[in-house]
Protein backbone atom coordinates (compact mmCIF):
# COMPACT_ATOMS: atom_id res chain seq x y z
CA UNK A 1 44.53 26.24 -9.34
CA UNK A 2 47.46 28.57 -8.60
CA UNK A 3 48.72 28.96 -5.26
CA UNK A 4 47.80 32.47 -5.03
CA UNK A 5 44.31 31.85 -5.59
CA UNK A 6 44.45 29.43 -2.25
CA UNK A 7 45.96 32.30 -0.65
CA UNK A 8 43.14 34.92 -1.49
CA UNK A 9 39.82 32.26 -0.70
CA UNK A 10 41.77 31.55 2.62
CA UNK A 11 41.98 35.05 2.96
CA UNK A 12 38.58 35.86 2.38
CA UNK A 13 37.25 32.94 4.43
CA UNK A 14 39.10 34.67 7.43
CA UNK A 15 38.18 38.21 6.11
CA UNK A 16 34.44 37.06 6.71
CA UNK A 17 34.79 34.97 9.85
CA UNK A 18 36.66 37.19 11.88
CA UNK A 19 35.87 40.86 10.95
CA UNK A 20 32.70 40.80 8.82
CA UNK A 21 30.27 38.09 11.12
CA UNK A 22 31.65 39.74 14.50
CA UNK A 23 31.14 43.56 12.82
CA UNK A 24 27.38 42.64 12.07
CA UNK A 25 26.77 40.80 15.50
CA UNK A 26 27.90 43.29 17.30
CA UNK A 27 25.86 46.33 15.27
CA UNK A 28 22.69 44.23 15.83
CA UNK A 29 22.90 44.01 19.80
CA UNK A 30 23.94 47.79 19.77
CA UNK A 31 21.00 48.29 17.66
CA UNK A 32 18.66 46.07 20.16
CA UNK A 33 20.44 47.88 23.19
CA UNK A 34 18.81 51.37 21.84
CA UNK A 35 15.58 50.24 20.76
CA UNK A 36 14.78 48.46 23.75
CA UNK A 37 16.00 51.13 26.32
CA UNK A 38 13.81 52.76 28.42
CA UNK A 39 14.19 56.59 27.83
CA UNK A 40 12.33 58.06 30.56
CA UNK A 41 14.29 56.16 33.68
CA UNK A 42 15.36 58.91 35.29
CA UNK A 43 16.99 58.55 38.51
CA UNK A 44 14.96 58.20 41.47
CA UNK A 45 16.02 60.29 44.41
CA UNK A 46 13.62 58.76 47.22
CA UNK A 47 13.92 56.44 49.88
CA UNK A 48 11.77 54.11 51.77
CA UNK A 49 10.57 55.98 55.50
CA UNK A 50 12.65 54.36 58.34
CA UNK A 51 8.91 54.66 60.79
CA UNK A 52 5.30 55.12 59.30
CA UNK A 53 4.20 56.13 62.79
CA UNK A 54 6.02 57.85 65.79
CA UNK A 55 5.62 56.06 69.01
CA UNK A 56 2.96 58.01 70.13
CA UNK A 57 0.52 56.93 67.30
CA UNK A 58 2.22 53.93 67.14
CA UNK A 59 1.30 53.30 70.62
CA UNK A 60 -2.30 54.33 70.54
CA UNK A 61 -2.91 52.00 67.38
CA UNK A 62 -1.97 48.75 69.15
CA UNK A 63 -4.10 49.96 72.03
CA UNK A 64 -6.83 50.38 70.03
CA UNK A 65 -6.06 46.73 68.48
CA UNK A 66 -5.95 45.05 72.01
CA UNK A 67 -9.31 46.78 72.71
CA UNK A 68 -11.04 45.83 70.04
CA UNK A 69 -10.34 42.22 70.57
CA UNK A 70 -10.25 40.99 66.68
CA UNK A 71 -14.23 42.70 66.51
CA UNK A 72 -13.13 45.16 64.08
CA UNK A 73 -10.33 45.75 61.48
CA UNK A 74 -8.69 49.21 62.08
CA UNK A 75 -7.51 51.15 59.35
CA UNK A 76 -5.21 54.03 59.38
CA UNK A 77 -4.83 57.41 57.07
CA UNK A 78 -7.74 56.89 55.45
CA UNK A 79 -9.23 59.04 52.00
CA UNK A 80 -12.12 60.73 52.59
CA UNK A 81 -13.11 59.57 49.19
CA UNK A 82 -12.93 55.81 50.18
CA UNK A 83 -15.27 55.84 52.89
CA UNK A 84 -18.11 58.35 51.40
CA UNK A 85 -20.22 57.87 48.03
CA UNK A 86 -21.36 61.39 46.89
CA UNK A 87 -23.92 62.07 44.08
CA UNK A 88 -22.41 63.81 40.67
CA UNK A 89 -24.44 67.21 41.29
CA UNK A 90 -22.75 67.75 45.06
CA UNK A 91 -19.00 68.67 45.53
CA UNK A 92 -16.85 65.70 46.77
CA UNK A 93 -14.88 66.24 50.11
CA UNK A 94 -11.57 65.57 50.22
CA UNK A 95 -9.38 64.62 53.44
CA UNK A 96 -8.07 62.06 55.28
CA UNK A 97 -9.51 60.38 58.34
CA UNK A 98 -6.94 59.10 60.61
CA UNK A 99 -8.00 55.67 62.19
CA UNK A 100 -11.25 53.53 60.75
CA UNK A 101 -13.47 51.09 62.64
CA UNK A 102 -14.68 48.48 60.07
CA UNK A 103 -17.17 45.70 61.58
CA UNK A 104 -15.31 42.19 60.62
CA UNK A 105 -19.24 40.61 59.87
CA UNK A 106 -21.26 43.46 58.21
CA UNK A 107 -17.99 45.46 56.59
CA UNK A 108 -20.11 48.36 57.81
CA UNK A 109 -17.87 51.53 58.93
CA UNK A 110 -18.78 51.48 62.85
CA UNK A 111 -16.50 54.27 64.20
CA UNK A 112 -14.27 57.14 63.03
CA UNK A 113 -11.56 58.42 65.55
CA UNK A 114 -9.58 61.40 63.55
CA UNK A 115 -8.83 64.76 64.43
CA UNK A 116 -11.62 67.81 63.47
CA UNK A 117 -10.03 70.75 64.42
CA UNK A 118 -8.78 71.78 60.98
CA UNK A 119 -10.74 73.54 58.19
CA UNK A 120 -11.26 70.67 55.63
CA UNK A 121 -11.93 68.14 58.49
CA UNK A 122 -14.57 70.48 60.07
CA UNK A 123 -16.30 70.41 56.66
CA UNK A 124 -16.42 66.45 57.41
CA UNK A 125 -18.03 65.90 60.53
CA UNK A 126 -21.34 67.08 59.94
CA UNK A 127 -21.50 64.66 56.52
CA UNK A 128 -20.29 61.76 58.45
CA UNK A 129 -23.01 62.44 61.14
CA UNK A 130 -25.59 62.60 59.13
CA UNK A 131 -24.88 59.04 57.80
CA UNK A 132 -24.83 57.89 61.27
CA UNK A 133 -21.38 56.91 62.07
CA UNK A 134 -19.74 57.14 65.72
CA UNK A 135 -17.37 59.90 65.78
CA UNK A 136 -14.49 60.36 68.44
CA UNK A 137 -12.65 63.91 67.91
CA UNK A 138 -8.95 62.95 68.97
CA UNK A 139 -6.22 65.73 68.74
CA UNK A 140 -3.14 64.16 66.66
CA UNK A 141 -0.56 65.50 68.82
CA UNK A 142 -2.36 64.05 72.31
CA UNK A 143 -3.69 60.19 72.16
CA UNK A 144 -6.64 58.95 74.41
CA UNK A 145 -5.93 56.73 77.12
CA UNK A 146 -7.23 53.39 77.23
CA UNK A 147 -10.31 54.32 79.95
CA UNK A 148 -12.11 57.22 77.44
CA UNK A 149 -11.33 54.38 74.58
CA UNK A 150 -13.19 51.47 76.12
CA UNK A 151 -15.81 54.06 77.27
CA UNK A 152 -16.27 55.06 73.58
CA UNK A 153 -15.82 51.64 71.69
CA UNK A 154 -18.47 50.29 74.45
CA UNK A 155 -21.01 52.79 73.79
């Protein structure tokens, strides 16, 4: 063996281990990289709300907790669609309801306090009092006091 053929399988050796094994390692994670990516992240411009509530509603809802005393759950912003089962020939009304007496024992929707005034919430009352279910009309912008509350929840 010559000393020029050393030279060239040393050569080679290092030809492979340092250019050849690091080339194809790094072509397979590149390839990896772009199969794997998600294409449609796009970039989210939203944040989380600093308040749910203002003070005002924010207010009324613990009052109507502490009056309640644990009886029933109260749920806020409610769909329309969550509360009423309509049959497949008749149109299904859509709307929110904004707070949601639930009895803790039966699960059976005992009172609705919400705001009728509007067009598509008009269209609601009459539906919801036909399945017998205690209505309070409440104006968003002005809250009952705690009297006309404990006058309603105890009737």
């Amino acid at each position: 063996m010559s000393t020029a053929s050393v030279y060239l399988s040393y050569a080679f050796i290092y030809f492979v281990l340092f250019i050849a094994v690091p080339f194809i390692a790094v072509t397979f994670v590149m390839t990896c990289i772009k199969f794997f990516k998600s294409e449609t992240a796009a970039p989210v411009h939203a944040k989380i709300k600093d308040r749910l509530f203002d003070n005002e509603s924010l207010g009324f809802l613990k009052s109507l907790k502490s009056l309640t005393k644990g009886e029933y759950e109260i749920c806020s912003h409610v769909p329309l669609e969550s509360v009423i089962e309509v049959n497949a020939d008749e149109a299904e009304p859509h709307g929110y309801l904004d707070y949601v007496l639930i009895d803790q024992n039966s699960s059976e929707i005992k009172m609705v306090i919400s705001d009728f005034s509007d067009k598509s919430s008009a269209e609601i009352k009459p539906l919801l009092q036909k399945l017998n279910i205690r209505l309070i009309d409440m104006k968003r912008n002005c809250p009952m006091d705690k009297q006309h509350l404990m006058q309603a929840l105890a009737a």
